[in-house]
Protein backbone atom coordinates (compact mmCIF):
# COMPACT_ATOMS: atom_id res chain seq x y z
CA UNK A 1 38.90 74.59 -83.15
CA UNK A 2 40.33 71.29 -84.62
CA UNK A 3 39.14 68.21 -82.53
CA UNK A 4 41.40 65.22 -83.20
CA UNK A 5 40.15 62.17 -84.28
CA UNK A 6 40.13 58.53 -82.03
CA UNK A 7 43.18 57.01 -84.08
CA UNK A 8 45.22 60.26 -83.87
CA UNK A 9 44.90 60.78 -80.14
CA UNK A 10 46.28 57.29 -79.98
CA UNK A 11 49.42 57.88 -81.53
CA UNK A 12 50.43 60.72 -79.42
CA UNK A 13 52.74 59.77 -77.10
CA UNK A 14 52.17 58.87 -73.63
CA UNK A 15 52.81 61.15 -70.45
CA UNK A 16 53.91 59.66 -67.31
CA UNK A 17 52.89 60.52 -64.18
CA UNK A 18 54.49 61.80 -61.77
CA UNK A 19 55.73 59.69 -58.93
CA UNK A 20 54.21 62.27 -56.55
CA UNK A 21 50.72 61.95 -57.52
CA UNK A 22 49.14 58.97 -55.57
CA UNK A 23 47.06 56.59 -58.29
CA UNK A 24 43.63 56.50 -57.28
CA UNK A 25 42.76 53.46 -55.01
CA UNK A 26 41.12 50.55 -56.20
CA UNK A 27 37.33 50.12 -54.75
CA UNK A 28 37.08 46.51 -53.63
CA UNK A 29 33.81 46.00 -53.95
CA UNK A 30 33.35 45.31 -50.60
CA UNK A 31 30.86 48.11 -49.42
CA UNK A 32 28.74 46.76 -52.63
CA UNK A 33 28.61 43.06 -50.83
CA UNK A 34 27.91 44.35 -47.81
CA UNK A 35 25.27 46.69 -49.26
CA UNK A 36 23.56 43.45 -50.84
CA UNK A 37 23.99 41.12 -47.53
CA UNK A 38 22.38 43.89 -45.54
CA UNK A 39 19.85 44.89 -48.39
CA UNK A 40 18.55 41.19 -48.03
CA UNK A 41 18.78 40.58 -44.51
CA UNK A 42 16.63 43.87 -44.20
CA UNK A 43 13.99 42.90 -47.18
CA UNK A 44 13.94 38.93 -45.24
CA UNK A 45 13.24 41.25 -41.90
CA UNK A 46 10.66 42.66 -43.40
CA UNK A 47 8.41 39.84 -44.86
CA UNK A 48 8.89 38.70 -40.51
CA UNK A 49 7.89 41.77 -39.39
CA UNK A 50 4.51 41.79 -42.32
CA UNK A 51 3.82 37.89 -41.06
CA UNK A 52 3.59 39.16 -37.17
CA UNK A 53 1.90 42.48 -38.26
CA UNK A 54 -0.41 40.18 -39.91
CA UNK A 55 -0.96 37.45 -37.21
CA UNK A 56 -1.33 40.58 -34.31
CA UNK A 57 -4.46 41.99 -36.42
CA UNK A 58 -6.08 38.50 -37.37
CA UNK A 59 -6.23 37.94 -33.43
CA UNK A 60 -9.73 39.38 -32.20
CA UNK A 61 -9.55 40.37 -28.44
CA UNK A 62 -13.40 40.82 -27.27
CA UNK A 63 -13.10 40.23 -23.77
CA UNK A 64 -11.21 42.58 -21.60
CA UNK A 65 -10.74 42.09 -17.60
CA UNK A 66 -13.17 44.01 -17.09
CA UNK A 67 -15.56 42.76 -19.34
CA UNK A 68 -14.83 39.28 -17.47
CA UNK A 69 -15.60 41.01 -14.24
CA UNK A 70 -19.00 42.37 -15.26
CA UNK A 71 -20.10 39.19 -17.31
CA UNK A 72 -19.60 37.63 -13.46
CA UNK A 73 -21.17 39.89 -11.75
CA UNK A 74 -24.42 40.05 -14.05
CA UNK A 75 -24.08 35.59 -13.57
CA UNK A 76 -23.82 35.97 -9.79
CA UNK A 77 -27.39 38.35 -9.85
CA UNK A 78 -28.79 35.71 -11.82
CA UNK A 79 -27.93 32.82 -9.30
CA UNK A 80 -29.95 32.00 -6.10
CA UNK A 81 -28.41 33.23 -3.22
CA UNK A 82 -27.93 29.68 -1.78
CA UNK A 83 -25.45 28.61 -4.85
CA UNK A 84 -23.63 31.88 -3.71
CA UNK A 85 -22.94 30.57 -0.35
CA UNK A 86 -21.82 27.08 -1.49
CA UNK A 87 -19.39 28.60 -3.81
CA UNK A 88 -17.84 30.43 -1.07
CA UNK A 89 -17.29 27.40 1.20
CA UNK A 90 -15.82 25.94 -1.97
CA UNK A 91 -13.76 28.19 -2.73
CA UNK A 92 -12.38 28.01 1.33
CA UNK A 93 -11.70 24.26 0.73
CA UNK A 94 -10.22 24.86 -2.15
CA UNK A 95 -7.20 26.65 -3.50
CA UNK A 96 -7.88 30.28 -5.26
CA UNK A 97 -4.74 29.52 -7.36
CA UNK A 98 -5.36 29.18 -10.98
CA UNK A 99 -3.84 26.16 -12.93
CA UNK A 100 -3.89 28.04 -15.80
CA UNK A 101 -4.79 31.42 -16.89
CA UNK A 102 -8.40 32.20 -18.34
CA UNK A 103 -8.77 31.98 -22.33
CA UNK A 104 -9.45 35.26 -22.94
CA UNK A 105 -6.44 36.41 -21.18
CA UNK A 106 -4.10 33.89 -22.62
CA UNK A 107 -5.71 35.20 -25.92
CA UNK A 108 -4.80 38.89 -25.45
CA UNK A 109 -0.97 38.01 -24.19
CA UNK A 110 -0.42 35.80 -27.13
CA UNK A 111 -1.86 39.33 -29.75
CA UNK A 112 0.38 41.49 -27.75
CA UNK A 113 3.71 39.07 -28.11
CA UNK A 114 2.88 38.90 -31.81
CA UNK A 115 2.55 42.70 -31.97
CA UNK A 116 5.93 42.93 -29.93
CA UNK A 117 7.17 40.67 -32.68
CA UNK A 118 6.14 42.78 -35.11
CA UNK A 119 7.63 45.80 -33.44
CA UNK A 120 11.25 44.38 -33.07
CA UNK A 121 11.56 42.74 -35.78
CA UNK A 122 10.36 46.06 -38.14
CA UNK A 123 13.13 47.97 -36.01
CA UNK A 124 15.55 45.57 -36.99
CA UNK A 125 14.58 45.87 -40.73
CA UNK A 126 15.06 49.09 -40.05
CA UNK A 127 18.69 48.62 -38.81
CA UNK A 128 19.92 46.38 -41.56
CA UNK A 129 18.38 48.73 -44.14
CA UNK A 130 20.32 51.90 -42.58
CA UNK A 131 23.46 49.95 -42.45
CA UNK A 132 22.98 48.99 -45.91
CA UNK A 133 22.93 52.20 -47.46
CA UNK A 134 25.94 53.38 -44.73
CA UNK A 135 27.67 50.29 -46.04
CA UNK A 136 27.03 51.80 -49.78
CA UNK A 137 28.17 54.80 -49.56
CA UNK A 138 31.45 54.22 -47.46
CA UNK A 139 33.32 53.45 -50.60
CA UNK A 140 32.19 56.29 -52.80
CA UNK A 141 34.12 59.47 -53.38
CA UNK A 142 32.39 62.22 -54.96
């Protein structure tokens, strides 16, 4: 079989094509912009997501409510009855309403918003990283 060489297929004259054929349309390049806008909104989502991840677990949470509870209890054993009672008539002139709440519990709401953090913001790295490959491969026919 005789294969023709570059320069001869170039003289051979040129066939037109027919009207009714549709030319093949012209990718815009769109989905590939997309693709990269999403790509790095996903990767930036990410590195948020590893700083909260990061933040939850450097937070240590010893003290538990009930924990708390106990530690006053065993205090309360240790006190002379007589203290006992003028705590109580203190805490009848006074108002049981805390000011603010105690450290430890302030300490285990501030780990759990950073892990909630952490949570969303992997979901939504998640999200951009789905719709980055969807935006990919919206343009491609195969």
């Amino acid at each position: 079989m005789a294969i023709p060489k570059l320069g001869e297929l170039k003289k051979l004259p040129q066939v037109e094509t027919a009207p009714s054929e549709a030319a093949p349309a012209a990718t815009t390049g769109g989905g590939a912009i997309a693709f990269v806008a999403l790509a790095l909104i996903a990767v930036a989502l990410l590195l948020g997501a590893g700083y909260n991840a990061v933040r939850w677990a450097m937070i240590e949470t010893t003290t538990t409510t009930e924990s708390h509870l106990q530690e006053v209890e065993e205090s309360y054993a240790q006190v002379e009855p007589a203290s006992v009672v003028l705590d109580f008539e203190d805490m009848e002139v006074r108002s049981l309403d805390l000011v603010s709440p105690y450290t430890y519990h302030a300490v285990v709401t501030e780990k759990a918003r950073w892990g909630w953090n952490a949570v969303i913001t992997a979901g939504l790295a998640l999200g951009c990283g789905i719709a980055a490959f969807g935006a990919a491969s919206l343009g491609r026919k195969d």
